[in-house]
Protein backbone atom coordinates (compact mmCIF):
# COMPACT_ATOMS: atom_id res chain seq x y z
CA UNK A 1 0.00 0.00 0.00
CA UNK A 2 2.80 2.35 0.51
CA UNK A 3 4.20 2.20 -2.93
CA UNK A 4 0.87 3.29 -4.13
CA UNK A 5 1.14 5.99 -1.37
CA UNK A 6 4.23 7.34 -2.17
CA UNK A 7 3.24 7.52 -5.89
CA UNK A 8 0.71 9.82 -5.00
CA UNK A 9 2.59 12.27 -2.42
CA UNK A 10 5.20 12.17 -5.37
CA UNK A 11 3.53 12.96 -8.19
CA UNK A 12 4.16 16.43 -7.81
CA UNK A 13 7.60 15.81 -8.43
CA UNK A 14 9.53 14.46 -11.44
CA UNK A 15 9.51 10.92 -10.64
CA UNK A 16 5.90 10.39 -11.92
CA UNK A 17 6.67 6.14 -12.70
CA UNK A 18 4.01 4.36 -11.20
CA UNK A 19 6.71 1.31 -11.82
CA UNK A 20 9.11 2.75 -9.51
CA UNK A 21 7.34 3.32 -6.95
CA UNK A 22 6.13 -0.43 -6.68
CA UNK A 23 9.63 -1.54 -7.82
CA UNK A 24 10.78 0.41 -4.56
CA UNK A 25 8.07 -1.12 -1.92
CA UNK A 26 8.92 -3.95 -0.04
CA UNK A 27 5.45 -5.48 0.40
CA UNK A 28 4.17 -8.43 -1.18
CA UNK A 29 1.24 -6.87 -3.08
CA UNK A 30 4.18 -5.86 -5.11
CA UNK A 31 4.70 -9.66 -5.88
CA UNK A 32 1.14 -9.90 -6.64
CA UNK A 33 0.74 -6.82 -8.79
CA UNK A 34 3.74 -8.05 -10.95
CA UNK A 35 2.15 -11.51 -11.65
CA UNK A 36 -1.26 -9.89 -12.45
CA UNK A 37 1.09 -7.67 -15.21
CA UNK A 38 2.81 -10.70 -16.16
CA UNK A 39 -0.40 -12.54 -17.07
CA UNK A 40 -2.18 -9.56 -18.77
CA UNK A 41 0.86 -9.51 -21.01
CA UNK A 42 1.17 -13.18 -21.59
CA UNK A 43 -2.22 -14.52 -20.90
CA UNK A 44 -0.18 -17.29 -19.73
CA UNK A 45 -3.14 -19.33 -17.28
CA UNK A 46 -0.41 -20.44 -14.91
CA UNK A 47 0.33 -17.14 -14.69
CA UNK A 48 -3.15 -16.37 -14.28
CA UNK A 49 -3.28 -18.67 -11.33
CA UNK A 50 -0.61 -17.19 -9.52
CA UNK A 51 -1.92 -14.00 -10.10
CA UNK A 52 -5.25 -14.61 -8.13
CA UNK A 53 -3.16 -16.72 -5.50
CA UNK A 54 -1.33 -14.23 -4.92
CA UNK A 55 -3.58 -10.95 -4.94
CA UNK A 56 -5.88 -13.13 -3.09
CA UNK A 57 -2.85 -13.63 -0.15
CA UNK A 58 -1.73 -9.69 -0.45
CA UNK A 59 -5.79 -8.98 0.40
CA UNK A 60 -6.43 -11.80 3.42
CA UNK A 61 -3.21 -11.01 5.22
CA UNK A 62 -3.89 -7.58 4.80
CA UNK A 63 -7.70 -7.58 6.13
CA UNK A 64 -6.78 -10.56 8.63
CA UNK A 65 -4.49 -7.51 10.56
CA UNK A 66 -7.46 -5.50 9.92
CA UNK A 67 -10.07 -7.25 11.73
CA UNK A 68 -8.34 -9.50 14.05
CA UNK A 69 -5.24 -6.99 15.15
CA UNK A 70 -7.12 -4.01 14.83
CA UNK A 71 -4.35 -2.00 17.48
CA UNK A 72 -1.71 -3.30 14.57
CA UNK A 73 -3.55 -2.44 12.13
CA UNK A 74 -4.05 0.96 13.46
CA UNK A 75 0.12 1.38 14.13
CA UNK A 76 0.33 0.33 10.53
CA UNK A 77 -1.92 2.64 9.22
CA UNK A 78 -1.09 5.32 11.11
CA UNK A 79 2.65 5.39 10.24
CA UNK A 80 1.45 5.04 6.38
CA UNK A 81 -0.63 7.96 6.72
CA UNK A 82 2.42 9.60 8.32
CA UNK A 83 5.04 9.10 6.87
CA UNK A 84 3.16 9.26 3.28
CA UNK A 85 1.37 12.76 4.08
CA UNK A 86 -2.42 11.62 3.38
CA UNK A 87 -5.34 11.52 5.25
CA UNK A 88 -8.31 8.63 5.57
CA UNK A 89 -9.50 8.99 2.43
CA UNK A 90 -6.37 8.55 0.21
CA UNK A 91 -5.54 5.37 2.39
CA UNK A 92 -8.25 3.73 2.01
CA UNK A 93 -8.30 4.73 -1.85
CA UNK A 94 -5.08 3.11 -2.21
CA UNK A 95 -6.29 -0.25 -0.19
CA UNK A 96 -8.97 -0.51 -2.67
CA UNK A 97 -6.47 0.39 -5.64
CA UNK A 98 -3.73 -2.09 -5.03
CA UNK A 99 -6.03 -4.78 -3.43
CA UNK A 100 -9.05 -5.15 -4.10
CA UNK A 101 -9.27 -3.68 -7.53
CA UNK A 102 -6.21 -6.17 -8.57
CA UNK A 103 -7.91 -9.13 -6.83
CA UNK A 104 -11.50 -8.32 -8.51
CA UNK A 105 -9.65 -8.06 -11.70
CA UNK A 106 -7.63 -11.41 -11.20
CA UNK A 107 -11.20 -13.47 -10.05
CA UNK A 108 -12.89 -11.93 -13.30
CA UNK A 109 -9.81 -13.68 -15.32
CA UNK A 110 -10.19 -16.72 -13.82
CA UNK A 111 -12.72 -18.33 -16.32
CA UNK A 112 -9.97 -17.25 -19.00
CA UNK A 113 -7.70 -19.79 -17.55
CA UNK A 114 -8.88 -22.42 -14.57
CA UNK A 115 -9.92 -25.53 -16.86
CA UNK A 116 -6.69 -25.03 -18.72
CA UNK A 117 -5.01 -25.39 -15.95
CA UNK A 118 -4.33 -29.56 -14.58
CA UNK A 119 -5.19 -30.17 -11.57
CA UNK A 120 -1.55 -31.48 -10.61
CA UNK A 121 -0.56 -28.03 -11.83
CA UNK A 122 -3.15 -25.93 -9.54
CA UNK A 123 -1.56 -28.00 -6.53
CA UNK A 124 2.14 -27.33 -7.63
CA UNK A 125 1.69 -23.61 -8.64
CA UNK A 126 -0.66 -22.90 -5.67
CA UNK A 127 2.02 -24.45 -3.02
CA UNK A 128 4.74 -22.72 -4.85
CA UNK A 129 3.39 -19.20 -4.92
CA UNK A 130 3.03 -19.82 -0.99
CA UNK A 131 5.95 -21.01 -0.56
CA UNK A 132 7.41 -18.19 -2.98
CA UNK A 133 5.20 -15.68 -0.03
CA UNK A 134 7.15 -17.20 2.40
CA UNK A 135 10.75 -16.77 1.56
CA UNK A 136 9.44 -13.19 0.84
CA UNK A 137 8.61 -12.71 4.77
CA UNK A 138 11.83 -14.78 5.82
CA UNK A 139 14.05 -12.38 2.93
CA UNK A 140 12.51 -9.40 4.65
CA UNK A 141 11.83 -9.69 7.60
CA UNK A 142 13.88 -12.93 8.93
CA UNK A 143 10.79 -15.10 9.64
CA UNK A 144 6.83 -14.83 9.97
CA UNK A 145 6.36 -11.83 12.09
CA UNK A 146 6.53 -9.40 9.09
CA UNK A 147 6.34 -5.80 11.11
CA UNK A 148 9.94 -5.37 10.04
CA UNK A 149 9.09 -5.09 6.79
CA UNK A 150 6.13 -2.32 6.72
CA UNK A 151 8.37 -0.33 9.52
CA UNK A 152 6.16 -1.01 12.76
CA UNK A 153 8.44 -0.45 15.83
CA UNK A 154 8.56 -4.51 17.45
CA UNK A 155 7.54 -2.88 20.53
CA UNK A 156 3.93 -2.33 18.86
CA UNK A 157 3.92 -5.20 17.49
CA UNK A 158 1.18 -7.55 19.98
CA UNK A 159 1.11 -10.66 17.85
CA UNK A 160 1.87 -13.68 19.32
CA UNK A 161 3.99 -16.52 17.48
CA UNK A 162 1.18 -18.45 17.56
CA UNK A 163 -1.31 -15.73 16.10
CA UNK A 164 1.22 -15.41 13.28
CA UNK A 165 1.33 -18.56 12.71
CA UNK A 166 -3.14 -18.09 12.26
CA UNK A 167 -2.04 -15.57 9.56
CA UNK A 168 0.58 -17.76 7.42
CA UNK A 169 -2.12 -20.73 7.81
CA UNK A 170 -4.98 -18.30 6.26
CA UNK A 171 -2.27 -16.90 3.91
CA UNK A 172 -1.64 -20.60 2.84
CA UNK A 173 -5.62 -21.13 2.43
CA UNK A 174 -5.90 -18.09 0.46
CA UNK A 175 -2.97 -19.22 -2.19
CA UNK A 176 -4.78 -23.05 -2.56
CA UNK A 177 -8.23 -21.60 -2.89
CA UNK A 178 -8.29 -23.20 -6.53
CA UNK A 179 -6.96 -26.35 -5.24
CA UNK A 180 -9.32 -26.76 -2.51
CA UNK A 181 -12.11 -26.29 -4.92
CA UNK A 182 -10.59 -28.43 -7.99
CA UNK A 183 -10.13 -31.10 -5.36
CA UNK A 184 -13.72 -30.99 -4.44
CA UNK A 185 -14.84 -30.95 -7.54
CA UNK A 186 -12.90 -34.06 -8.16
CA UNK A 187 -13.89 -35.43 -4.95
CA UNK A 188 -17.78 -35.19 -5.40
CA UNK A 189 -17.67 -35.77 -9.16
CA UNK A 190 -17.71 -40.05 -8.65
């Protein structure tokens, strides 16, 4: 959300690239944006399937701090309105801009690509773009508790292990959403 941010307090100033301001963020929505560009370019469907894997991760571990952190969530919020100069409005414009609109657009593409897709494939892809989230968090942030990377203080920070490890299991959910329901489907087909 802060790349998105930062575009906006910027655009005043020369640097106008919407590209380097994501290039610079270290969130994962970054991750998720470039695979939805990646498959609107190639219309690859594994592509397409990491894209809503991973949009659909940026928005649940973004919304599970939301509603079941909501002092975290309001550290992390404030700091972005801080240290990006904008008020309410403008933050919650940019949640809805890089992820919500991205997810949306990645669930509307899905009937482009799921039944091209094998089912062994949905399993492999949808454990690898998980796995791909976290050696993101352990890159950035040395591990699961990932306050390091969006800059909240670790004395703020009033997750538990175990309530992080809630997060990475709904993260993991969220990335195998296909799965779960191609396996279903398989499962109540005979």
């Amino acid at each position: 959300m802060t790349m998105l941010l930062d575009y906006i307090k910027n655009c005043n100033s020369k640097n106008l690239s919407a590209l380097s301001a994501i290039y610079q963020a270290k969130g994962f929505t970054k991750y998720a944006i470039y695979s939805a560009i990646a498959y609107y370019i190639t219309k690859n469907p594994k592509l397409g399937l990491i894209a809503l894997n991973t949009n659909t991760a940026a928005v649940v571990g973004f919304n599970y701090i939301r509603f079941f952190n909501p002092t975290l969530y309001e550290i992390h919020k404030r700091n972005i309105k801080k240290n990006s100069q904008i008020n309410e409005i403008i933050f919650q414009l940019g949640d809805i801009l890089i992820h919500i609109l991205p997810l949306c657009i990645s669930i509307n593409s899905r009937k482009d690509w799921y039944h091209k897709v094998s089912y062994r494939s949905t399993v492999a892809l949808s454990i690898g773009s998980y796995i791909y989230q976290l050696a993101w968090a352990y890159h950035y942030a040395n591990g699961i508790n990932i306050c390091k990377v969006y800059n909240i203080p670790e004395k703020h920070n009033n997750m538990t292990h175990s309530q992080w490890k809630r997060l990475w299991f709904m993260v993991f959910l969220s990335h195998n959403v296909t799965s779960i329901q191609k396996t279903i489907g398989l499962l109540t087909k005979s």
